[in-house]
PDB file of N, CA and C in Angstrom:
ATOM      1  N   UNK A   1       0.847  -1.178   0.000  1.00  0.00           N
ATOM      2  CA  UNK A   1       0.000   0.000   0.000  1.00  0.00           C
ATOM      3  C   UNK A   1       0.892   1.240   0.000  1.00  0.00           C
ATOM      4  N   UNK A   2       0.178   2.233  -0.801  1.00  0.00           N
ATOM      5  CA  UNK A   2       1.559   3.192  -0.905  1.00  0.00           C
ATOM      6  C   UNK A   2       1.349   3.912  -0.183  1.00  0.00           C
ATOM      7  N   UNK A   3       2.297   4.697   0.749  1.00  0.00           N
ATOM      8  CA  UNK A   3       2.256   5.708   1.778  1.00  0.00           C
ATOM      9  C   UNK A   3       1.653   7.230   1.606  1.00  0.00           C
ATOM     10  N   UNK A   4       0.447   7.229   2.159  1.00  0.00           N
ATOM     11  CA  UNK A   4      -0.150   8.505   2.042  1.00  0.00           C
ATOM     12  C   UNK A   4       0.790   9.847   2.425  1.00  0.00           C
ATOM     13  N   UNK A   5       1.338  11.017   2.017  1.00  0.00           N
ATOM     14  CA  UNK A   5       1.758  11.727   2.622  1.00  0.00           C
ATOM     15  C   UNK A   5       1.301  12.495   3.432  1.00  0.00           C
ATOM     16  N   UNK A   6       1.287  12.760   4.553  1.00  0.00           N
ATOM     17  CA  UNK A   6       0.347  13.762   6.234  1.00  0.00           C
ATOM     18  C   UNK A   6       1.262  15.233   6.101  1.00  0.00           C
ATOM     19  N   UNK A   7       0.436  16.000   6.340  1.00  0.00           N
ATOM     20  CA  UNK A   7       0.740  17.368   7.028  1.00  0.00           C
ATOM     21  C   UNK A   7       0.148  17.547   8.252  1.00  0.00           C
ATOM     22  N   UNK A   8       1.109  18.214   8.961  1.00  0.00           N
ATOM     23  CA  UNK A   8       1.016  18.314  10.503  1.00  0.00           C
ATOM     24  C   UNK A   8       0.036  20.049  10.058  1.00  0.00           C
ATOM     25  N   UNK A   9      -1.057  19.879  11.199  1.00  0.00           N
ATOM     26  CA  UNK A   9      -1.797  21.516  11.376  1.00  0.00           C
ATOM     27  C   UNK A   9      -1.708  21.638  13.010  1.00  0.00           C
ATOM     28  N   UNK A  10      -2.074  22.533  13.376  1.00  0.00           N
ATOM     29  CA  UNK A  10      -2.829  23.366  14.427  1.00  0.00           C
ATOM     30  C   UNK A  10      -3.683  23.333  14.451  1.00  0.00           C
ATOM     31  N   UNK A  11      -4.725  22.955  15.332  1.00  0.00           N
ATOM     32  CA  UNK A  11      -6.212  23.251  15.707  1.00  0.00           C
ATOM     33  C   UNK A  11      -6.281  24.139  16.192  1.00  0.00           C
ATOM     34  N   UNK A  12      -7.361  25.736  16.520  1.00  0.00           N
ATOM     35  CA  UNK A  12      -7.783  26.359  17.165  1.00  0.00           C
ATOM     36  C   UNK A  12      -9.091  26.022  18.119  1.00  0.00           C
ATOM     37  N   UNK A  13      -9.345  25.105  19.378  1.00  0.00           N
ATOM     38  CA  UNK A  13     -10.566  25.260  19.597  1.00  0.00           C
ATOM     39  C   UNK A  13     -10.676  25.510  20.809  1.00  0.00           C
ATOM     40  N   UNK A  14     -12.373  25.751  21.450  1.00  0.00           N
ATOM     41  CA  UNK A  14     -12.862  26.688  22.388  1.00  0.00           C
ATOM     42  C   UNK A  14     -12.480  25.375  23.224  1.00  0.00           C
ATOM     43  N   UNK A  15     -12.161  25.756  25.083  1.00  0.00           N
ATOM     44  CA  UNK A  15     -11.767  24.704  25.820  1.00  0.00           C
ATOM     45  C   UNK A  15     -13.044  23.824  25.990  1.00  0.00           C
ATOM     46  N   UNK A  16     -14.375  24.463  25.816  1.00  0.00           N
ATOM     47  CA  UNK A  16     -15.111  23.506  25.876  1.00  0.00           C
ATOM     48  C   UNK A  16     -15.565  22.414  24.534  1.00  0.00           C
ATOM     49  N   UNK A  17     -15.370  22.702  23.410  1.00  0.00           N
ATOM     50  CA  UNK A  17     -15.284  21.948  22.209  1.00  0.00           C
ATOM     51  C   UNK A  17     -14.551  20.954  22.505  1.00  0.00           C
ATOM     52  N   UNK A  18     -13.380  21.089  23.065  1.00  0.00           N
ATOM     53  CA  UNK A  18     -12.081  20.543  23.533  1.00  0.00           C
ATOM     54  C   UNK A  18     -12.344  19.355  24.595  1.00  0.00           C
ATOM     55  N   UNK A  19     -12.707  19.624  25.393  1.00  0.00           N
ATOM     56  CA  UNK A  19     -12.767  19.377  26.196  1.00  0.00           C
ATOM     57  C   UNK A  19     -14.074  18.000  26.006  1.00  0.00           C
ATOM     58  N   UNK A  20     -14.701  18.034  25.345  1.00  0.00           N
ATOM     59  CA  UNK A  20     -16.153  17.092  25.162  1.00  0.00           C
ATOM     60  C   UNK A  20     -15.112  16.142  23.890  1.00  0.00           C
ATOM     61  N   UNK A  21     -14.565  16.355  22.872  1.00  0.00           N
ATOM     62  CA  UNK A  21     -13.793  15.688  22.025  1.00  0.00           C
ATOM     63  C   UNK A  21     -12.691  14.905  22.779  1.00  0.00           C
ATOM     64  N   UNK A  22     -12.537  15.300  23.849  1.00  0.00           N
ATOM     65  CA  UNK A  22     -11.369  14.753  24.335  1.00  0.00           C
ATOM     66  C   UNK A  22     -12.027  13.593  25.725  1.00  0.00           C
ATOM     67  N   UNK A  23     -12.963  13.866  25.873  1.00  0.00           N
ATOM     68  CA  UNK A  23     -14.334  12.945  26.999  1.00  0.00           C
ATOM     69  C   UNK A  23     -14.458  11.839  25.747  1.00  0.00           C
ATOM     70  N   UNK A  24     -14.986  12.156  24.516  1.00  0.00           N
ATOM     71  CA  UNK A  24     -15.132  11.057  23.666  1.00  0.00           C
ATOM     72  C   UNK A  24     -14.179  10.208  23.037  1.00  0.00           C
ATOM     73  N   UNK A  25     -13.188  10.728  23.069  1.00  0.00           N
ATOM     74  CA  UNK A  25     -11.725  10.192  22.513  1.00  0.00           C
ATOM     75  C   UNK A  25     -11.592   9.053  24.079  1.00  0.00           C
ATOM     76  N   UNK A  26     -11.456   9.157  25.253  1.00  0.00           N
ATOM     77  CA  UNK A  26     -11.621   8.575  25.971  1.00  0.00           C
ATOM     78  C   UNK A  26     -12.606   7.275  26.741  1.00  0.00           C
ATOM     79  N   UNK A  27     -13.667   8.062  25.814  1.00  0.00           N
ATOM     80  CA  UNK A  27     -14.300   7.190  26.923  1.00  0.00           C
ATOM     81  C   UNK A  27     -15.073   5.611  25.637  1.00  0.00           C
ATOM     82  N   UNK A  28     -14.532   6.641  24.578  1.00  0.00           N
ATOM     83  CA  UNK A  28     -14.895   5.155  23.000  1.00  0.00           C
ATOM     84  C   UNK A  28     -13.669   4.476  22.695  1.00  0.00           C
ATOM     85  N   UNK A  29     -13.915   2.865  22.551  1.00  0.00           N
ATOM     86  CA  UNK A  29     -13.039   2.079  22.297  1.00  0.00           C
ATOM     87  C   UNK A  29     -12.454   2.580  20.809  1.00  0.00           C
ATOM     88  N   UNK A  30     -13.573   2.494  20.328  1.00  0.00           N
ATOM     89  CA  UNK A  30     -13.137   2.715  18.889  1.00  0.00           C
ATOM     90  C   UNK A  30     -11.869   3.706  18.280  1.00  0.00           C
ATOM     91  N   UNK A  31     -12.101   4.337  19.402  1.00  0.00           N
ATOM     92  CA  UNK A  31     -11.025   5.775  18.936  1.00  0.00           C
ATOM     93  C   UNK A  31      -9.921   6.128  19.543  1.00  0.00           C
ATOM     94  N   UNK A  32      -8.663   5.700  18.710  1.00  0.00           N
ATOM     95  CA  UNK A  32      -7.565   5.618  19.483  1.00  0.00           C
ATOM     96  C   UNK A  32      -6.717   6.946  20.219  1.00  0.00           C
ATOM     97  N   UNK A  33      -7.030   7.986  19.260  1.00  0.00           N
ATOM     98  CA  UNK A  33      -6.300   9.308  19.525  1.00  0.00           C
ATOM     99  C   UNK A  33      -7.004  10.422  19.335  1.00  0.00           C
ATOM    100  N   UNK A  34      -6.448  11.490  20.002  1.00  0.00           N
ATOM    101  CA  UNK A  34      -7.188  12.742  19.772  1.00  0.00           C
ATOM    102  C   UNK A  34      -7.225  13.068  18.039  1.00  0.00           C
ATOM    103  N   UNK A  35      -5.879  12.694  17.491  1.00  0.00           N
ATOM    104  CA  UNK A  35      -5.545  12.940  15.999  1.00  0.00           C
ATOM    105  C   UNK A  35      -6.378  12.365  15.201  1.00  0.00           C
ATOM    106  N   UNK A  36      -6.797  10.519  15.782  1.00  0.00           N
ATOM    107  CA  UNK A  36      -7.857  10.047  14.821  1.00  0.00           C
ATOM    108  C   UNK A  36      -9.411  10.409  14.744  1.00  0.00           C
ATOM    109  N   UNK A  37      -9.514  11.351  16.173  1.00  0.00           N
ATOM    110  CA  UNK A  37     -10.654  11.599  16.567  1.00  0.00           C
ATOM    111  C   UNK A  37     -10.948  12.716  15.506  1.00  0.00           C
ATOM    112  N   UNK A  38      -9.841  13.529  15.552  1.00  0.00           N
ATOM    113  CA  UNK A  38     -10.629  14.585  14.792  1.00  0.00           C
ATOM    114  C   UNK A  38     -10.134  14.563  13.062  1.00  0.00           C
ATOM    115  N   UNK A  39      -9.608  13.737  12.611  1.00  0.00           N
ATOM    116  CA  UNK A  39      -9.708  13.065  11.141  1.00  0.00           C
ATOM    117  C   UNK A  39     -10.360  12.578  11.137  1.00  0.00           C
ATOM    118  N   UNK A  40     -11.095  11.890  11.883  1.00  0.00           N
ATOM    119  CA  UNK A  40     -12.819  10.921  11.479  1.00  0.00           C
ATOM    120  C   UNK A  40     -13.455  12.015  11.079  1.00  0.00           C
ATOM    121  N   UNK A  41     -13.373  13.331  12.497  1.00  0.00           N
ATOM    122  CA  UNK A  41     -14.539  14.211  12.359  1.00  0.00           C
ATOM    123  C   UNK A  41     -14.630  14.938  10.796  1.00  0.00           C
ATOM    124  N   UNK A  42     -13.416  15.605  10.215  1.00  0.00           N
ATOM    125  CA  UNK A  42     -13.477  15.897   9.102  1.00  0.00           C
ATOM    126  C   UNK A  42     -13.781  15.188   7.920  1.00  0.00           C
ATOM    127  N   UNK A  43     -13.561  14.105   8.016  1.00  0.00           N
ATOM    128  CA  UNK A  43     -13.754  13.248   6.706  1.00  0.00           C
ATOM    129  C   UNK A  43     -15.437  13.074   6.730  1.00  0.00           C
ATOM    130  N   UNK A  44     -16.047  12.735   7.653  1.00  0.00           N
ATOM    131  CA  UNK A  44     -17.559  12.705   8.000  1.00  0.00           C
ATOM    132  C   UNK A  44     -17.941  13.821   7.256  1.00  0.00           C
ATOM    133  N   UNK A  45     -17.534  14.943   8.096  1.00  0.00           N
ATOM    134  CA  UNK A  45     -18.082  16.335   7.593  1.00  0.00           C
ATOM    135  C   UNK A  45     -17.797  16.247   6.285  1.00  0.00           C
ATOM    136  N   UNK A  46     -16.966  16.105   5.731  1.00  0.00           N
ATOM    137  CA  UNK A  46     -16.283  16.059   3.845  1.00  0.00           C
ATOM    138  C   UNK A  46     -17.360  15.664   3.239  1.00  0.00           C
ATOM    139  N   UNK A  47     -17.831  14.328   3.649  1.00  0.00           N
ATOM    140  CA  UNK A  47     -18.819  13.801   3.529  1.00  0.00           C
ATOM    141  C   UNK A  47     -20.157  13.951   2.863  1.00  0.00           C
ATOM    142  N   UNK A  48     -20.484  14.820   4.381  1.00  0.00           N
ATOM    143  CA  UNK A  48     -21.880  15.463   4.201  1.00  0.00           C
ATOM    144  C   UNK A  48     -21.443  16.420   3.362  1.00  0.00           C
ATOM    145  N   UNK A  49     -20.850  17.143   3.415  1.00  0.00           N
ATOM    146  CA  UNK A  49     -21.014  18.546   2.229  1.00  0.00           C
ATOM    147  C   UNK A  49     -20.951  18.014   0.780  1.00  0.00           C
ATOM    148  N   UNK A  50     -20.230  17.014   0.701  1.00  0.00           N
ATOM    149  CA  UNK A  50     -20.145  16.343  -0.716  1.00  0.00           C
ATOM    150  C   UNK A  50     -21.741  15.958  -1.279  1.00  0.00           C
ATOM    151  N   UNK A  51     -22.512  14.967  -0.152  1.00  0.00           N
ATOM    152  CA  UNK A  51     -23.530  14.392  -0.328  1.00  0.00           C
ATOM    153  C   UNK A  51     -24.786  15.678   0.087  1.00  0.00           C
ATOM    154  N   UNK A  52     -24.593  16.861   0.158  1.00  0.00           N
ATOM    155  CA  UNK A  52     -25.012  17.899  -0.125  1.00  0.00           C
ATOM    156  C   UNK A  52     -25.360  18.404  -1.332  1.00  0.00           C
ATOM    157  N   UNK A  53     -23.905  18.276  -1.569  1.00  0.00           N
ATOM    158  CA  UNK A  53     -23.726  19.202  -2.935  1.00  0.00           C
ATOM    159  C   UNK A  53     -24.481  18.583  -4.293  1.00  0.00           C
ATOM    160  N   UNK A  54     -24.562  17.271  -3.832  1.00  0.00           N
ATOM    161  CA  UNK A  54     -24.698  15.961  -5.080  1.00  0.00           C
ATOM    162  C   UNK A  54     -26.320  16.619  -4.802  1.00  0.00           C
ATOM    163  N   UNK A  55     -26.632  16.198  -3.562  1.00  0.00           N
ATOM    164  CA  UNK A  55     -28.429  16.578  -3.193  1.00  0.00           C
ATOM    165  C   UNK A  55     -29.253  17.517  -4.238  1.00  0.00           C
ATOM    166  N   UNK A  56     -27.775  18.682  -3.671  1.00  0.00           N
ATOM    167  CA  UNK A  56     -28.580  19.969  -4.490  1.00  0.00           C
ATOM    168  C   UNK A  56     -28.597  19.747  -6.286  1.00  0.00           C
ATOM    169  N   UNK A  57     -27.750  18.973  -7.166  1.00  0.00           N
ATOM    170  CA  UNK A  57     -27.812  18.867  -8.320  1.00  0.00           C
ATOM    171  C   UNK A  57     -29.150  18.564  -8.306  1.00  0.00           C
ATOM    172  N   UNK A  58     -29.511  17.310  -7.827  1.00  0.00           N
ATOM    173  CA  UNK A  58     -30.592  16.614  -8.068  1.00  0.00           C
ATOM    174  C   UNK A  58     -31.750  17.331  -8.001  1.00  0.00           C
ATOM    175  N   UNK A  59     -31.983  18.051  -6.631  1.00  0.00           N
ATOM    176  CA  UNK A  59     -32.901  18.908  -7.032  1.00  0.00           C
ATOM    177  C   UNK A  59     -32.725  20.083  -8.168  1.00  0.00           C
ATOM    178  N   UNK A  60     -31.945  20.306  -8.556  1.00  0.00           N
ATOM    179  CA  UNK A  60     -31.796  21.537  -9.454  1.00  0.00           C
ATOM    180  C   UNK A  60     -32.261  21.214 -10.989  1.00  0.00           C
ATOM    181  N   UNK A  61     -32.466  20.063 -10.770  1.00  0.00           N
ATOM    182  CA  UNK A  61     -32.830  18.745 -11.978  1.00  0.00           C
ATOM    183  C   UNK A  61     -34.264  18.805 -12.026  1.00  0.00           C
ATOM    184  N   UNK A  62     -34.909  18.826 -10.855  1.00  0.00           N
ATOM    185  CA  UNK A  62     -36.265  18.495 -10.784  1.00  0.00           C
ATOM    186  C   UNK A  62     -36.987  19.578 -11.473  1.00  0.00           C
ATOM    187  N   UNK A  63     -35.766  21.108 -11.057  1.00  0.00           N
ATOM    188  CA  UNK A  63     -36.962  22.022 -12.099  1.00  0.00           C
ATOM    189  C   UNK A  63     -36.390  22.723 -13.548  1.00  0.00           C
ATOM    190  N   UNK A  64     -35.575  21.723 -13.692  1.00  0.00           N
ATOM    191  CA  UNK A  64     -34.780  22.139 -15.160  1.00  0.00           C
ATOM    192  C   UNK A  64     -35.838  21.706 -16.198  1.00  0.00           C
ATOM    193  N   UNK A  65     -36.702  22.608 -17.271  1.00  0.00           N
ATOM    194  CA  UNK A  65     -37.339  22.599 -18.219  1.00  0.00           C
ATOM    195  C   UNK A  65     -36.876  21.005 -19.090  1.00  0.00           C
ATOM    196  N   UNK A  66     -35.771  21.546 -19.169  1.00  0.00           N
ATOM    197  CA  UNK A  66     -35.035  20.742 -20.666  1.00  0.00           C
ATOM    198  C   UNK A  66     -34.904  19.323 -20.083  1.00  0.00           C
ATOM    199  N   UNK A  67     -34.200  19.271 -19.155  1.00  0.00           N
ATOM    200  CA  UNK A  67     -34.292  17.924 -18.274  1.00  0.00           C
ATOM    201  C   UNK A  67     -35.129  17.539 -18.320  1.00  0.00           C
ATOM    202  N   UNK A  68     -36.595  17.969 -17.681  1.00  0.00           N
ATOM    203  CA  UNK A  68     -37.463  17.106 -17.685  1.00  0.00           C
ATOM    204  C   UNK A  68     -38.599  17.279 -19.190  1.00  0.00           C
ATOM    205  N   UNK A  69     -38.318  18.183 -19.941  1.00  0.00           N
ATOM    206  CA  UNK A  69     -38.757  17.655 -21.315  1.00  0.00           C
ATOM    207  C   UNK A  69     -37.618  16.202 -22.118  1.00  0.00           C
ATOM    208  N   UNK A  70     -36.967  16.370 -21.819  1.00  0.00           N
ATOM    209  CA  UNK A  70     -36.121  15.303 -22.213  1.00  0.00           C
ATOM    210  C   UNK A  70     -36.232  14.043 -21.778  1.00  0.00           C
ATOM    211  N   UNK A  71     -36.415  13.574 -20.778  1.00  0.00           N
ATOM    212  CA  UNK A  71     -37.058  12.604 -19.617  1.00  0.00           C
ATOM    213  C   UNK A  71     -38.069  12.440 -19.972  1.00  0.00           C
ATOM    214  N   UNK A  72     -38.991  13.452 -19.913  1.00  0.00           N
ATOM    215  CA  UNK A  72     -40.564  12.972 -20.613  1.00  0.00           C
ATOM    216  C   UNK A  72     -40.267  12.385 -22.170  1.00  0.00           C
ATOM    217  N   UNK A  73     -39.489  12.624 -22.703  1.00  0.00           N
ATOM    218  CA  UNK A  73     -39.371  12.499 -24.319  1.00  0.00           C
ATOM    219  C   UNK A  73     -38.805  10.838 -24.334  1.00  0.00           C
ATOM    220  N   UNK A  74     -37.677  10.560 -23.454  1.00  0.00           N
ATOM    221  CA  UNK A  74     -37.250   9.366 -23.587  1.00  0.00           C
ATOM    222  C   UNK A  74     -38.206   8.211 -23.029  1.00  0.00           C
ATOM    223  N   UNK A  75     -38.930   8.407 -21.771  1.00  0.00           N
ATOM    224  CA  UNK A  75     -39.850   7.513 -21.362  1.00  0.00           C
ATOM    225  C   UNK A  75     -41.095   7.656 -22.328  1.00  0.00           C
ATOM    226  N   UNK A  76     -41.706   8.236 -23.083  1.00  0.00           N
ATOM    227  CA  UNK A  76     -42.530   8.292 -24.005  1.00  0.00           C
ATOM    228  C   UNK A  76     -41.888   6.887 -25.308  1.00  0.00           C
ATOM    229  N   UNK A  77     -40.906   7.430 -25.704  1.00  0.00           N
ATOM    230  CA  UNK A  77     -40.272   6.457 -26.626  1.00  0.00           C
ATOM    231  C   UNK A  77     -39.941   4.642 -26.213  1.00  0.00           C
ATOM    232  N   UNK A  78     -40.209   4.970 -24.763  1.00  0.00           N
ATOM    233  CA  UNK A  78     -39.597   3.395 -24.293  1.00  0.00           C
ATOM    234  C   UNK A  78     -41.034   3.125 -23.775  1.00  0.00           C
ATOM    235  N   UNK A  79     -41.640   3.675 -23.659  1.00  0.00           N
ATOM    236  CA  UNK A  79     -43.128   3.019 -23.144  1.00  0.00           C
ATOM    237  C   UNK A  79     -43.669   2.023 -23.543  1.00  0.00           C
ATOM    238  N   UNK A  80     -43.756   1.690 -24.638  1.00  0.00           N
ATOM    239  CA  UNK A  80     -44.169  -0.049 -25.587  1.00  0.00           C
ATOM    240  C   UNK A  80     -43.389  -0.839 -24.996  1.00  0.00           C
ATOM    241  N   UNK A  81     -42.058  -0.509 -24.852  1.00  0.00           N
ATOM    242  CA  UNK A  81     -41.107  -1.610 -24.069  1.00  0.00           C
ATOM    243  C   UNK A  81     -41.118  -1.616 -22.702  1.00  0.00           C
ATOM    244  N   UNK A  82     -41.301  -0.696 -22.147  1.00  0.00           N
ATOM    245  CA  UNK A  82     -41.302  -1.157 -20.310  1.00  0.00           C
ATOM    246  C   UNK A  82     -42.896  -1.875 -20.293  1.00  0.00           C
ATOM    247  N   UNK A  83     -44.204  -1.281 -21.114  1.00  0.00           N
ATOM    248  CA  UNK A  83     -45.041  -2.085 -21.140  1.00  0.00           C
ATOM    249  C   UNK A  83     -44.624  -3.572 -21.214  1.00  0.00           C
ATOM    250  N   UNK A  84     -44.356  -4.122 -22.602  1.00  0.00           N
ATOM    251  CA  UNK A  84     -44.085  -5.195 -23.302  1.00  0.00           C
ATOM    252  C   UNK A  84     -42.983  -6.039 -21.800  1.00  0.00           C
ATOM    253  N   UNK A  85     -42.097  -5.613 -21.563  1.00  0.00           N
ATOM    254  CA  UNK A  85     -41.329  -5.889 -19.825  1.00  0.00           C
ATOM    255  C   UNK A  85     -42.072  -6.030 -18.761  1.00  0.00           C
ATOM    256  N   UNK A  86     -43.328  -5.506 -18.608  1.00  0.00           N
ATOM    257  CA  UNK A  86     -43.858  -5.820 -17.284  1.00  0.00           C
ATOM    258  C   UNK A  86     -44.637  -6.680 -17.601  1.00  0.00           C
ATOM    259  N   UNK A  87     -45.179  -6.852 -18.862  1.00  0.00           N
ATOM    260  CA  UNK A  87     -46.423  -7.739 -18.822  1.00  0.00           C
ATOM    261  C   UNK A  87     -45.318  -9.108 -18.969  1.00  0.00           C
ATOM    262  N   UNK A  88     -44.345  -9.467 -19.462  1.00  0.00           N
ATOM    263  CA  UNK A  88     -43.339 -10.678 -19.472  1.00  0.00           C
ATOM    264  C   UNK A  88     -43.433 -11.083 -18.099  1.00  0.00           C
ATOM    265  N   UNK A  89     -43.054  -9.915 -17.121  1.00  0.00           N
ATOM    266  CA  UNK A  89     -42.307 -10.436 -15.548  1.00  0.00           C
ATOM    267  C   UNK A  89     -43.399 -10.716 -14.716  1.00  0.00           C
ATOM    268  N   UNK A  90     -44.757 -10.568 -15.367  1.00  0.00           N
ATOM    269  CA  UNK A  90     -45.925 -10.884 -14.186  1.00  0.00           C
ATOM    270  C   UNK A  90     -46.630  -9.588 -14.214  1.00  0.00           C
ATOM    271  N   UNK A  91     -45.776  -8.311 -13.842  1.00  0.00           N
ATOM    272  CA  UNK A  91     -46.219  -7.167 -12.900  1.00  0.00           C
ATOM    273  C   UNK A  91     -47.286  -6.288 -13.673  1.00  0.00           C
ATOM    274  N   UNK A  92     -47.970  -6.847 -14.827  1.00  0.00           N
ATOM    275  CA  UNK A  92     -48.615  -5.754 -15.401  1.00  0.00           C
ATOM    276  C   UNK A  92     -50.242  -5.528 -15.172  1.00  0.00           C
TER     277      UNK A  92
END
């Protein structure tokens, strides 16, 4: 496995932020260090903003004209066949 390269940072946080991260770093098996504690926390967060961002396409989809004339246009054209498919599999 090839060696990820790390940069060392600084955290700035309030003693009580601190202080509750460092109760949980302790008191969970799972979590070996303050360092892994708060690289979980960011990657999580990475996460969500990613699976945010994806969210918001999707909706931005729902009221795109062209999108959904296009969508309507292709399921119009395949309709004989998802018919002709459901009545094969039982479900029609």
């Amino acid at each position: 496995m090839p060696s990820v390269q790390k940069k060392t940072v600084q955290l700035r946080l309030s003693a009580a932020l601190y202080s509750k991260a460092r109760q949980a770093v302790d008191e969970i098996d799972e979590v070996s260090s303050f360092n892994d504690f708060a690289v979980s926390a960011i990657k999580e967060s990475l996460k969500r903003l990613e699976e945010a961002k994806i969210d918001a396409a999707f909706s931005r989809m729902g009221k795109d004209e062209k999108y959904l004339r296009v969508t309507a246009d292709v399921s119009r054209d395949f309709s004989d066949n998802d018919g002709e498919t459901l009545g094969i599999s039982g479900r029609k």
